[in-house]
PDB file of N, CA and C in Angstrom:
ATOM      1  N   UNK A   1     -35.729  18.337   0.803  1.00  0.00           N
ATOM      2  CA  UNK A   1     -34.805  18.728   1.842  1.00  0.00           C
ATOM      3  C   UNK A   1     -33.858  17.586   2.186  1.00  0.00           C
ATOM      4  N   UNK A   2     -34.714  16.600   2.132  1.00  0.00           N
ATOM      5  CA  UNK A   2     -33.371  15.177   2.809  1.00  0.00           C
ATOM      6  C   UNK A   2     -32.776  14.844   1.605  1.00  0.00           C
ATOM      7  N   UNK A   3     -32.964  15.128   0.046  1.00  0.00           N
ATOM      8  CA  UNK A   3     -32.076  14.977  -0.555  1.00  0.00           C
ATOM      9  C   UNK A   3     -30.826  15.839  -0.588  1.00  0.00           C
ATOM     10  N   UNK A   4     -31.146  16.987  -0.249  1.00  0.00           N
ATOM     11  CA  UNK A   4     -30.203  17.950  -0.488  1.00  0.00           C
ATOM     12  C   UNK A   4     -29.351  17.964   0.973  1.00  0.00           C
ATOM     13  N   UNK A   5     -30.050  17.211   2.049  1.00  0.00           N
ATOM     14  CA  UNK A   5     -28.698  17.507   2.804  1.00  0.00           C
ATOM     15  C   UNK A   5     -27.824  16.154   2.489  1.00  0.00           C
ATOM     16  N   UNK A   6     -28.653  15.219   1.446  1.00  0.00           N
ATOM     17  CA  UNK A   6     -27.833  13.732   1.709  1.00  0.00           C
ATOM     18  C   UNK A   6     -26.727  13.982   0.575  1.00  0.00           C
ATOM     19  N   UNK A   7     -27.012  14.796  -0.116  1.00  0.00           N
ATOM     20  CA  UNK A   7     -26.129  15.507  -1.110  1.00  0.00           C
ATOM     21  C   UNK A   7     -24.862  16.218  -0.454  1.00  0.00           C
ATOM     22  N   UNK A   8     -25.432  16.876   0.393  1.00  0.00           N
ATOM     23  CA  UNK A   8     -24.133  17.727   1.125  1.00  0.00           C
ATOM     24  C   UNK A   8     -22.865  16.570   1.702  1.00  0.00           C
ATOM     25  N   UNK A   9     -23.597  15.845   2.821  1.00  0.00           N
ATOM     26  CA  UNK A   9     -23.024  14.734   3.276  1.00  0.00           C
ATOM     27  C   UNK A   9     -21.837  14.137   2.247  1.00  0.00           C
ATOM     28  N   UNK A  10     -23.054  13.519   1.284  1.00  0.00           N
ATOM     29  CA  UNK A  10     -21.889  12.909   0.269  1.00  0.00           C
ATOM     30  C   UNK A  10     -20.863  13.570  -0.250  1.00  0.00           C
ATOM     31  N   UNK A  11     -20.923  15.028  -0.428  1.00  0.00           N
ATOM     32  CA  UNK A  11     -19.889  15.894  -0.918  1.00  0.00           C
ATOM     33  C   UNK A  11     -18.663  15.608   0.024  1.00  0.00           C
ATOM     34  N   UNK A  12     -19.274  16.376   1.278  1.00  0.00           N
ATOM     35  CA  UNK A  12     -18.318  16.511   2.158  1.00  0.00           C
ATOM     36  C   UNK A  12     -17.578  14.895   2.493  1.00  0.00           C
ATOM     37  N   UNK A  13     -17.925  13.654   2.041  1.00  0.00           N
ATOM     38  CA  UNK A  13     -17.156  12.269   2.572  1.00  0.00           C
ATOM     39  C   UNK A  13     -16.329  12.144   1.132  1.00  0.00           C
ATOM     40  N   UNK A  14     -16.962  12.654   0.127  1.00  0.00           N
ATOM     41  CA  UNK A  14     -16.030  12.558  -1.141  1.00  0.00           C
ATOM     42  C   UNK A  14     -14.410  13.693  -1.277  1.00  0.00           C
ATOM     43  N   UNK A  15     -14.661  14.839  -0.530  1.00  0.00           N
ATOM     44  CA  UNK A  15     -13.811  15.397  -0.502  1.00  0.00           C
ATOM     45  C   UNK A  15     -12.703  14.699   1.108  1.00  0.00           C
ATOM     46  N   UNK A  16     -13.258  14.212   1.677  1.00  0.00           N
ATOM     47  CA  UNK A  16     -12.411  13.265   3.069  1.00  0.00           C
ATOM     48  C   UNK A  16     -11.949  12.924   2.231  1.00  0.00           C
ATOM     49  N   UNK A  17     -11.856  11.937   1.218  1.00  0.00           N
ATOM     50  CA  UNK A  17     -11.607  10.465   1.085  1.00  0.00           C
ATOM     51  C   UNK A  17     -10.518  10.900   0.438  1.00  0.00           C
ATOM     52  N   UNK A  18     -10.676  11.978  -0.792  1.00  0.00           N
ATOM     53  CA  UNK A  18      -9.742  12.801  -1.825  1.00  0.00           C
ATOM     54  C   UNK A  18      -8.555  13.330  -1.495  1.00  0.00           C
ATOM     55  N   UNK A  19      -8.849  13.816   0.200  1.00  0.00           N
ATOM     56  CA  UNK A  19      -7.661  14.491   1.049  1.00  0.00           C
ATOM     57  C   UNK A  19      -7.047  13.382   1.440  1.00  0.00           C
ATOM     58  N   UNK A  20      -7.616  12.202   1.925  1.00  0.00           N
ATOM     59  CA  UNK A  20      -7.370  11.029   2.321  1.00  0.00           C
ATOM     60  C   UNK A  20      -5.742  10.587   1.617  1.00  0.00           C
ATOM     61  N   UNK A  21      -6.417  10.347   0.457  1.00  0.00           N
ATOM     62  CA  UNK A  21      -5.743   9.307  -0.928  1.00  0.00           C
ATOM     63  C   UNK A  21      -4.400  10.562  -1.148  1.00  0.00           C
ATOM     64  N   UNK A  22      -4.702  11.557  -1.466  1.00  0.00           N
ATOM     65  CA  UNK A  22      -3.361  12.904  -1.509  1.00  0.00           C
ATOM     66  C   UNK A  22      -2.470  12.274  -0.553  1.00  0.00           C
ATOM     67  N   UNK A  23      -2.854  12.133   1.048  1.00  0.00           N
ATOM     68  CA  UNK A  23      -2.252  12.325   1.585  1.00  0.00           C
ATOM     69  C   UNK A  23      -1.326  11.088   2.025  1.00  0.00           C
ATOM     70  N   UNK A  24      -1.741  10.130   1.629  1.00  0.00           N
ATOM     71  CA  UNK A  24      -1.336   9.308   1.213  1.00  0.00           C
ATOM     72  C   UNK A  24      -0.151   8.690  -0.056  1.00  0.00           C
ATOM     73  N   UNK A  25      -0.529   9.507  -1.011  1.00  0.00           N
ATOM     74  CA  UNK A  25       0.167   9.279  -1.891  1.00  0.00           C
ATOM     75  C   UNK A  25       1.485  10.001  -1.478  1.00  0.00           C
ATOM     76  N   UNK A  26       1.147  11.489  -0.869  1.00  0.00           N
ATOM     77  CA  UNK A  26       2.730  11.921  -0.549  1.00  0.00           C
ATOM     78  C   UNK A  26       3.300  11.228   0.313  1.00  0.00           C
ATOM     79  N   UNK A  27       2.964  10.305   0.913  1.00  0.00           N
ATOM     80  CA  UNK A  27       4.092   9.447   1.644  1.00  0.00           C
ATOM     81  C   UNK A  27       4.925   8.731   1.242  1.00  0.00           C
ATOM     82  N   UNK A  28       4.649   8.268  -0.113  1.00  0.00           N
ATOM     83  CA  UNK A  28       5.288   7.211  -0.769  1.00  0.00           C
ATOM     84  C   UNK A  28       5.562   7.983  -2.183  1.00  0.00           C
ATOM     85  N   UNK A  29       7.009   8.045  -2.223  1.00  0.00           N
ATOM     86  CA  UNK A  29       7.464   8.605  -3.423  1.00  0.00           C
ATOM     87  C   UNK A  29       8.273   7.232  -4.731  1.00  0.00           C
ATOM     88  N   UNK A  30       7.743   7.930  -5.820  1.00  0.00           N
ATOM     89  CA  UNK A  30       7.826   6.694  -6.798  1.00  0.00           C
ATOM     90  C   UNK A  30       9.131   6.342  -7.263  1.00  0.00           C
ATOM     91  N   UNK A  31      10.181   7.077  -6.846  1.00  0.00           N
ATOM     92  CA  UNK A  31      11.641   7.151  -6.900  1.00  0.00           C
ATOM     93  C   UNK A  31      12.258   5.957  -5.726  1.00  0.00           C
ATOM     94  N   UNK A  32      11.363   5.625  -4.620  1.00  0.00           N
ATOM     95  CA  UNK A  32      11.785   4.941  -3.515  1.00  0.00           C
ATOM     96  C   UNK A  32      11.986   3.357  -3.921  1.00  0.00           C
ATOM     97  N   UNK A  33      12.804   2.711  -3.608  1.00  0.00           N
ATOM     98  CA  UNK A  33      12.893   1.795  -3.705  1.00  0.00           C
ATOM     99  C   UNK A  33      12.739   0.952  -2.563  1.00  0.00           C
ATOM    100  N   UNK A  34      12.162  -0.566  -2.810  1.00  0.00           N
ATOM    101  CA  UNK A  34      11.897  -1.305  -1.781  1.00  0.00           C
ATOM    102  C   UNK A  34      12.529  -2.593  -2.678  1.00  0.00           C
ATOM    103  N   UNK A  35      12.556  -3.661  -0.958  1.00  0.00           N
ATOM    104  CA  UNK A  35      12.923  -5.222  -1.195  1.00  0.00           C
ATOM    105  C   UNK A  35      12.346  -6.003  -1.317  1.00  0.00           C
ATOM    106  N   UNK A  36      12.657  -6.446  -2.828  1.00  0.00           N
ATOM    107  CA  UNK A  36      11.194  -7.508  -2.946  1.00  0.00           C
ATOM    108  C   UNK A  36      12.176  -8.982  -3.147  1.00  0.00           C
ATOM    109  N   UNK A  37      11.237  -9.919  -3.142  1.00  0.00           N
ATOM    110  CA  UNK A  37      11.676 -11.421  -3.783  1.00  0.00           C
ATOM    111  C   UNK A  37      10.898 -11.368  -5.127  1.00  0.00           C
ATOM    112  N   UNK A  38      11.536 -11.641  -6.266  1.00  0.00           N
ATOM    113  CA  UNK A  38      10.605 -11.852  -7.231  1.00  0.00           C
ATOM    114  C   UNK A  38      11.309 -12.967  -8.088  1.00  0.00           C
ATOM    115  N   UNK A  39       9.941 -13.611  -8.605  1.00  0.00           N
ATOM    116  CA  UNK A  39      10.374 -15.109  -9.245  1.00  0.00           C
ATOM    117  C   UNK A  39      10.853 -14.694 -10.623  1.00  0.00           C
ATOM    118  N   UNK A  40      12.203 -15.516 -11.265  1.00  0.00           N
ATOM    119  CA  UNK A  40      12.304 -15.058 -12.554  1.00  0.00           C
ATOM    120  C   UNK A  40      12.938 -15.747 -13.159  1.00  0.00           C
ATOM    121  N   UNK A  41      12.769 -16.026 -14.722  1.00  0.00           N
ATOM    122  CA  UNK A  41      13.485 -17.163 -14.932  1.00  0.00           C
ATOM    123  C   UNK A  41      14.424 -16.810 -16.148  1.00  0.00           C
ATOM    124  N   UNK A  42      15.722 -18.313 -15.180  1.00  0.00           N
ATOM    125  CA  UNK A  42      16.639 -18.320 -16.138  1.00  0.00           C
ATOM    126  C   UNK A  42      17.037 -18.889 -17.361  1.00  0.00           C
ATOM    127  N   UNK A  43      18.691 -18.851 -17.548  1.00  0.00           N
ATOM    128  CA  UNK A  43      18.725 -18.996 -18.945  1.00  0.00           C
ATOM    129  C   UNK A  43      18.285 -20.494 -19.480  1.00  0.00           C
ATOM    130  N   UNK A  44      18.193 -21.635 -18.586  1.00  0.00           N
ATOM    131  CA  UNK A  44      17.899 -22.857 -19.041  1.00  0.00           C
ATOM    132  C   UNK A  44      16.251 -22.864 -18.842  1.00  0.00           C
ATOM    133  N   UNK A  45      15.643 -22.212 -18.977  1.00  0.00           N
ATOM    134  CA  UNK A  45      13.952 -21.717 -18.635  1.00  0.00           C
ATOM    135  C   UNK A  45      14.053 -21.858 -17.471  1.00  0.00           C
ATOM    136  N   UNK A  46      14.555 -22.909 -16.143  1.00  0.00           N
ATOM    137  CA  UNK A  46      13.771 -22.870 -15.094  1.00  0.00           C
ATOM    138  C   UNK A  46      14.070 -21.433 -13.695  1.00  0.00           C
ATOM    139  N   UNK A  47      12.422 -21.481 -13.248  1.00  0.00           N
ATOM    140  CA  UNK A  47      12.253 -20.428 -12.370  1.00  0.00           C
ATOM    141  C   UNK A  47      13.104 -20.400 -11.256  1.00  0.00           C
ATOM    142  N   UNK A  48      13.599 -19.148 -10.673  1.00  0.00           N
ATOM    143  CA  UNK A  48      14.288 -18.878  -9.503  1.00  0.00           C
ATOM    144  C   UNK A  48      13.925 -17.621  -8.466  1.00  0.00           C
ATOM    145  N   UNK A  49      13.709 -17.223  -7.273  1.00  0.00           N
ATOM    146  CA  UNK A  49      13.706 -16.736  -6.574  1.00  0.00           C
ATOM    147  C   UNK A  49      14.383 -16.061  -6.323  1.00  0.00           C
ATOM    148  N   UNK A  50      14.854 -14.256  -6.671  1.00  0.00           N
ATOM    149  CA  UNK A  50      15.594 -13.504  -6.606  1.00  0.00           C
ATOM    150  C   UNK A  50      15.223 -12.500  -5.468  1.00  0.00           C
ATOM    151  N   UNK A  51      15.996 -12.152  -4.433  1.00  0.00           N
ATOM    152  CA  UNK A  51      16.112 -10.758  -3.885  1.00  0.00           C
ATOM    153  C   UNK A  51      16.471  -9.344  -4.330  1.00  0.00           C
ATOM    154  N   UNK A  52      15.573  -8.562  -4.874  1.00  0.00           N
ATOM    155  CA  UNK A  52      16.124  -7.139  -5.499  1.00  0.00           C
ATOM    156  C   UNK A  52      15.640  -6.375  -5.060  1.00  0.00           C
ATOM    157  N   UNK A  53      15.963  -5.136  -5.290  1.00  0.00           N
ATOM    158  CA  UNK A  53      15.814  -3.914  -5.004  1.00  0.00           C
ATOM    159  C   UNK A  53      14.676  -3.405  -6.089  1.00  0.00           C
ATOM    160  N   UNK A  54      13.689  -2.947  -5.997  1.00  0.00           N
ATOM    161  CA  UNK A  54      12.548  -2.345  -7.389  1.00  0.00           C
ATOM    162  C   UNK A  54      12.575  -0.972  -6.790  1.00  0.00           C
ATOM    163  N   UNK A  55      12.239   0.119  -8.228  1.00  0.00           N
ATOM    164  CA  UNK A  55      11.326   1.489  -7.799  1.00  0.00           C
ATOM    165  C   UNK A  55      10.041   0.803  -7.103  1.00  0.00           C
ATOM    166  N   UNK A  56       9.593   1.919  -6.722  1.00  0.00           N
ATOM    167  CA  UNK A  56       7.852   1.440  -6.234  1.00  0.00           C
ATOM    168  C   UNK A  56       7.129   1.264  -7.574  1.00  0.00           C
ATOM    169  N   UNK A  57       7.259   2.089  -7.935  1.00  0.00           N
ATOM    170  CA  UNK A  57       6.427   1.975  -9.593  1.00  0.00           C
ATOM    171  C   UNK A  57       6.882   0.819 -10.321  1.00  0.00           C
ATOM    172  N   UNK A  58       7.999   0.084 -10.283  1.00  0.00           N
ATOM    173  CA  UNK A  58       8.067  -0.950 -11.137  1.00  0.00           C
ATOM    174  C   UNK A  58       7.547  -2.458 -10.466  1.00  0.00           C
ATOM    175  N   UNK A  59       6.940  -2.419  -9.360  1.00  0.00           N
ATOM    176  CA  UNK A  59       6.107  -3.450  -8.472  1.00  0.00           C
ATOM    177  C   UNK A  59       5.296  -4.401  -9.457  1.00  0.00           C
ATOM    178  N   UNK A  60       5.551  -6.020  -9.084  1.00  0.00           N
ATOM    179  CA  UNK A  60       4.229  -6.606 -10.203  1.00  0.00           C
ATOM    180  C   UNK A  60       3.936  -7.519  -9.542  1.00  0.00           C
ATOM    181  N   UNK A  61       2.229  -8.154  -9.820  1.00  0.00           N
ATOM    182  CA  UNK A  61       1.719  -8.784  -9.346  1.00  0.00           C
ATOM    183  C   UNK A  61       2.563  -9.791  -9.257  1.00  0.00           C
ATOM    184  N   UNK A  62       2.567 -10.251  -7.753  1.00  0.00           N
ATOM    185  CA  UNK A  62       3.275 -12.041  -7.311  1.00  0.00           C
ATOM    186  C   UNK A  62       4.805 -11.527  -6.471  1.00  0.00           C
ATOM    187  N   UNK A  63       5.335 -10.241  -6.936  1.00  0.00           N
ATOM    188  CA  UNK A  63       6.312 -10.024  -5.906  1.00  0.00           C
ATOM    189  C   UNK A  63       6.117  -9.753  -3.961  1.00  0.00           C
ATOM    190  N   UNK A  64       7.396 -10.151  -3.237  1.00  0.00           N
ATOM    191  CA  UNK A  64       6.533 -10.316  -2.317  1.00  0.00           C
ATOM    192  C   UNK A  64       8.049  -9.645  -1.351  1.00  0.00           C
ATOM    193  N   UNK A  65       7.135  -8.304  -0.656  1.00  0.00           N
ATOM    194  CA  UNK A  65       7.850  -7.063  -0.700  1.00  0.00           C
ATOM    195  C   UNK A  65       8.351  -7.280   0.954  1.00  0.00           C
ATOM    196  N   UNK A  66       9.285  -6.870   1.129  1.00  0.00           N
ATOM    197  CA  UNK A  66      10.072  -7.247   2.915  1.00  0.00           C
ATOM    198  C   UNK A  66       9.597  -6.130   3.341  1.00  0.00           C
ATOM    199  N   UNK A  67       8.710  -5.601   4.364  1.00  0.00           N
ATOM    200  CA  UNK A  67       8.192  -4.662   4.973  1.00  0.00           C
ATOM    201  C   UNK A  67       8.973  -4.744   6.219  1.00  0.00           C
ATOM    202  N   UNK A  68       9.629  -3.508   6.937  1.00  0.00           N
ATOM    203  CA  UNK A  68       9.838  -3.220   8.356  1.00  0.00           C
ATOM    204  C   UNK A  68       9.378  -2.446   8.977  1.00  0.00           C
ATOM    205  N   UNK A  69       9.768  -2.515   9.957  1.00  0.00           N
ATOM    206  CA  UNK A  69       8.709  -1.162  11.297  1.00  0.00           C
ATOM    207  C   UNK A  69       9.103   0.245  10.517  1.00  0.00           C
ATOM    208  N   UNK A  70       8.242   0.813  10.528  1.00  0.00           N
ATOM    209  CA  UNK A  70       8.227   2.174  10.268  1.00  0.00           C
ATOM    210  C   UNK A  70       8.056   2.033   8.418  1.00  0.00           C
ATOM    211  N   UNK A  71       7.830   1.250   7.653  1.00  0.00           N
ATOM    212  CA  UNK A  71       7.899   1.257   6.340  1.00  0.00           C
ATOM    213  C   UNK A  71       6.273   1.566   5.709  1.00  0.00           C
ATOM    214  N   UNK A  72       6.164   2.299   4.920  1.00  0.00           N
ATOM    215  CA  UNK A  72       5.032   2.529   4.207  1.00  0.00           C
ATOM    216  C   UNK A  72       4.854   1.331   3.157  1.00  0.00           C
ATOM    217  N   UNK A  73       3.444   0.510   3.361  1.00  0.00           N
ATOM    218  CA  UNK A  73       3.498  -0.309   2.854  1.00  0.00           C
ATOM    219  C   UNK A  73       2.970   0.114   1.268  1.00  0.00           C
ATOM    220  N   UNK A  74       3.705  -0.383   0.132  1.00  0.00           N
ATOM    221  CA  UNK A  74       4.228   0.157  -1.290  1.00  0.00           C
ATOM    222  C   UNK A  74       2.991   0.282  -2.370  1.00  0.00           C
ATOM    223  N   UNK A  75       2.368  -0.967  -2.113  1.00  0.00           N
ATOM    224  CA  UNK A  75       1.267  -1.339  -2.928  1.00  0.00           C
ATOM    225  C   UNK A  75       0.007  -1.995  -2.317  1.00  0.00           C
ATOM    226  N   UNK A  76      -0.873  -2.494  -3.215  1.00  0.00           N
ATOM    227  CA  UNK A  76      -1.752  -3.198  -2.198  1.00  0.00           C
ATOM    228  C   UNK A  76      -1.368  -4.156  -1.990  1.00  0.00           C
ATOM    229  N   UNK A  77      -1.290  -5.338  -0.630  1.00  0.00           N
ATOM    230  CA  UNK A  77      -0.555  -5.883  -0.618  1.00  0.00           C
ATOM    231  C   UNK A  77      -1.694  -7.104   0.377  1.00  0.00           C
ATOM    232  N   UNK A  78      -1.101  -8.089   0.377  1.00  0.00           N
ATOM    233  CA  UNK A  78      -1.511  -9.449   1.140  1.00  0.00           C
ATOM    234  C   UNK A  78      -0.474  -9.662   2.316  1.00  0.00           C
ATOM    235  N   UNK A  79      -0.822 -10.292   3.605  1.00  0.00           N
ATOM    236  CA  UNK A  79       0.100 -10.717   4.395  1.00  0.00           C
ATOM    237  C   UNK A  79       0.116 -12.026   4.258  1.00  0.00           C
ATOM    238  N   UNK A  80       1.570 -12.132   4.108  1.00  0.00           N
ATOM    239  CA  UNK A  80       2.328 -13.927   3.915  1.00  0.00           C
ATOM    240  C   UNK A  80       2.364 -14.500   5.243  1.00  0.00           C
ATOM    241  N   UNK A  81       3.738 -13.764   5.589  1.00  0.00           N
ATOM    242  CA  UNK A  81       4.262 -14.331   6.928  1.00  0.00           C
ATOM    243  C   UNK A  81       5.157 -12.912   7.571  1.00  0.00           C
ATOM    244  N   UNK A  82       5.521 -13.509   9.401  1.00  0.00           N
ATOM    245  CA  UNK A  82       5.945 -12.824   9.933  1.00  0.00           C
ATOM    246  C   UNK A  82       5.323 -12.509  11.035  1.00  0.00           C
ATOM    247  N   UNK A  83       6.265 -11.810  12.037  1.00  0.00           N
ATOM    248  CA  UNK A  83       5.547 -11.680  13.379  1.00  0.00           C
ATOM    249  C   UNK A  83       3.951 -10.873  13.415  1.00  0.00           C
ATOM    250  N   UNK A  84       3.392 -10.056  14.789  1.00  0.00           N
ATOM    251  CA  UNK A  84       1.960  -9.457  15.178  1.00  0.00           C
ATOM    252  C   UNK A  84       2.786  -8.118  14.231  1.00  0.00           C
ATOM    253  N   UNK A  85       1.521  -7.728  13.155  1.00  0.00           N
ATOM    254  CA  UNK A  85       1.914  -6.203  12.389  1.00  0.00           C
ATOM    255  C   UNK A  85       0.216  -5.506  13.161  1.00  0.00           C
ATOM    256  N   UNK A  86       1.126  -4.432  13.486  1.00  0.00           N
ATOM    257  CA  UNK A  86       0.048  -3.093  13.050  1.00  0.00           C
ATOM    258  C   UNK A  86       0.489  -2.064  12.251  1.00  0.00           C
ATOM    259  N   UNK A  87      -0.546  -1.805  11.767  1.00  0.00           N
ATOM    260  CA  UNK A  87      -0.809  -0.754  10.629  1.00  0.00           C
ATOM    261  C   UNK A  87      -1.710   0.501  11.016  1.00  0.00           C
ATOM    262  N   UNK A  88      -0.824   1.482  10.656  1.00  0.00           N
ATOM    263  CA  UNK A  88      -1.814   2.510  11.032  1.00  0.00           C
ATOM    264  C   UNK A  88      -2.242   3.096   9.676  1.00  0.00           C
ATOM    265  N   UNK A  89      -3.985   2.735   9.793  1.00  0.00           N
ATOM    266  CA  UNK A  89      -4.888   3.378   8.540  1.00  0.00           C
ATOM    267  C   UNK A  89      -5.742   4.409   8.690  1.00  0.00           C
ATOM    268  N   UNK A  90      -5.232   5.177   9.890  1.00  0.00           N
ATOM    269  CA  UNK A  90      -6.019   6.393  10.184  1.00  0.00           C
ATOM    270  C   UNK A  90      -6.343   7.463   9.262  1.00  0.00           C
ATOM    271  N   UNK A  91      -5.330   7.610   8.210  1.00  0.00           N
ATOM    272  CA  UNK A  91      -5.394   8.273   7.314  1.00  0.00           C
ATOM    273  C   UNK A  91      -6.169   8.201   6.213  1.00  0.00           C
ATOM    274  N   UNK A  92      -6.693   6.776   6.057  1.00  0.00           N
ATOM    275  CA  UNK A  92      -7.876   5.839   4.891  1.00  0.00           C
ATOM    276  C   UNK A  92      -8.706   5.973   5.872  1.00  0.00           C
ATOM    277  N   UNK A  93      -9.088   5.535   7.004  1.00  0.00           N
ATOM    278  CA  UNK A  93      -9.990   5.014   7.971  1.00  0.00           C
ATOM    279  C   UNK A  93     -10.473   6.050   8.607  1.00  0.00           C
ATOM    280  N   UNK A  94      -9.716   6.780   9.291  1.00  0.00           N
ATOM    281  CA  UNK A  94      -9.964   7.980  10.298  1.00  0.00           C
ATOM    282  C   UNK A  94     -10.251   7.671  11.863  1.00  0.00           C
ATOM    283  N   UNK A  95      -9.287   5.904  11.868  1.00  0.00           N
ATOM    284  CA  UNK A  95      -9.590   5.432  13.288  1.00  0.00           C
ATOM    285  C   UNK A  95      -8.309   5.826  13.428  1.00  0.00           C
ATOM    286  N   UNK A  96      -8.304   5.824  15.168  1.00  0.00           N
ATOM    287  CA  UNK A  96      -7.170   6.435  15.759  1.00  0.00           C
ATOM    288  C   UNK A  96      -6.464   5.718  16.791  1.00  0.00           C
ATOM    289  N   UNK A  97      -6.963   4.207  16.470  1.00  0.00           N
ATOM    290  CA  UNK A  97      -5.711   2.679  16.614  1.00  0.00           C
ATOM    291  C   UNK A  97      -5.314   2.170  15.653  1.00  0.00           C
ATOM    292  N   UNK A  98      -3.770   1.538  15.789  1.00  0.00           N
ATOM    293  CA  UNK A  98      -3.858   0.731  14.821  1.00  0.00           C
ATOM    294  C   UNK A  98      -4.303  -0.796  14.855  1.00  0.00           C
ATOM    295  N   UNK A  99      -4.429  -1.106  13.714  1.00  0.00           N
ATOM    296  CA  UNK A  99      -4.845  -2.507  13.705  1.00  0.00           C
ATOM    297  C   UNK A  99      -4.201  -3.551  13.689  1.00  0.00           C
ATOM    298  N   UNK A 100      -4.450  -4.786  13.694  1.00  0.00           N
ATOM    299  CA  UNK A 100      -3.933  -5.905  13.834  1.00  0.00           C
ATOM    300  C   UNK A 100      -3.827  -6.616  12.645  1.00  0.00           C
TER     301      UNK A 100
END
């Protein structure tokens, strides 16, 4: 019996998580473009620091993306710098503050 309801349980948090990630993904369309800095180098080999515009899909590790209020953040991402952010992960989380 306690397997089968621990079975149910797990069903039902695997299908959360599934609606979760959907719902998620429709927020962020792969056509969108965001502002990144990305390092790149020129014609004499040495590296430079460029401001561009990327699809979301063309994102790569080490670019480092200008987020503003109201922006869906693109990828997984690290915080550098910049003022107090909250994030609302209610939609991953199912808490109903955001965080710090």
């Amino acid at each position: 019996a306690m397997l089968l309801v621990n079975a149910v349980i797990g069903f039902h948090h695997e299908l959360s998580a599934q609606a979760a990630l959907e719902q998620v993904e429709g927020q962020l369309s792969a056509s969108e473009t965001v502002q990144v800095f990305r390092k790149v180098s020129g014609e004499s080999g040495k590296t430079r620091t460029e401001e561009i515009d990327v699809k979301v899909e063309e994102l790569v590790v080490g670019d480092l993306a200008y987020i503003r209020a109201g922006d869906v953040v693109p990828a997984d991402a690290a915080w550098v710098y910049g003022d107090k952010m909250y994030v609302n992960e209610a939609s991953l989380t199912g808490e109903t503050r955001p965080r710090k």
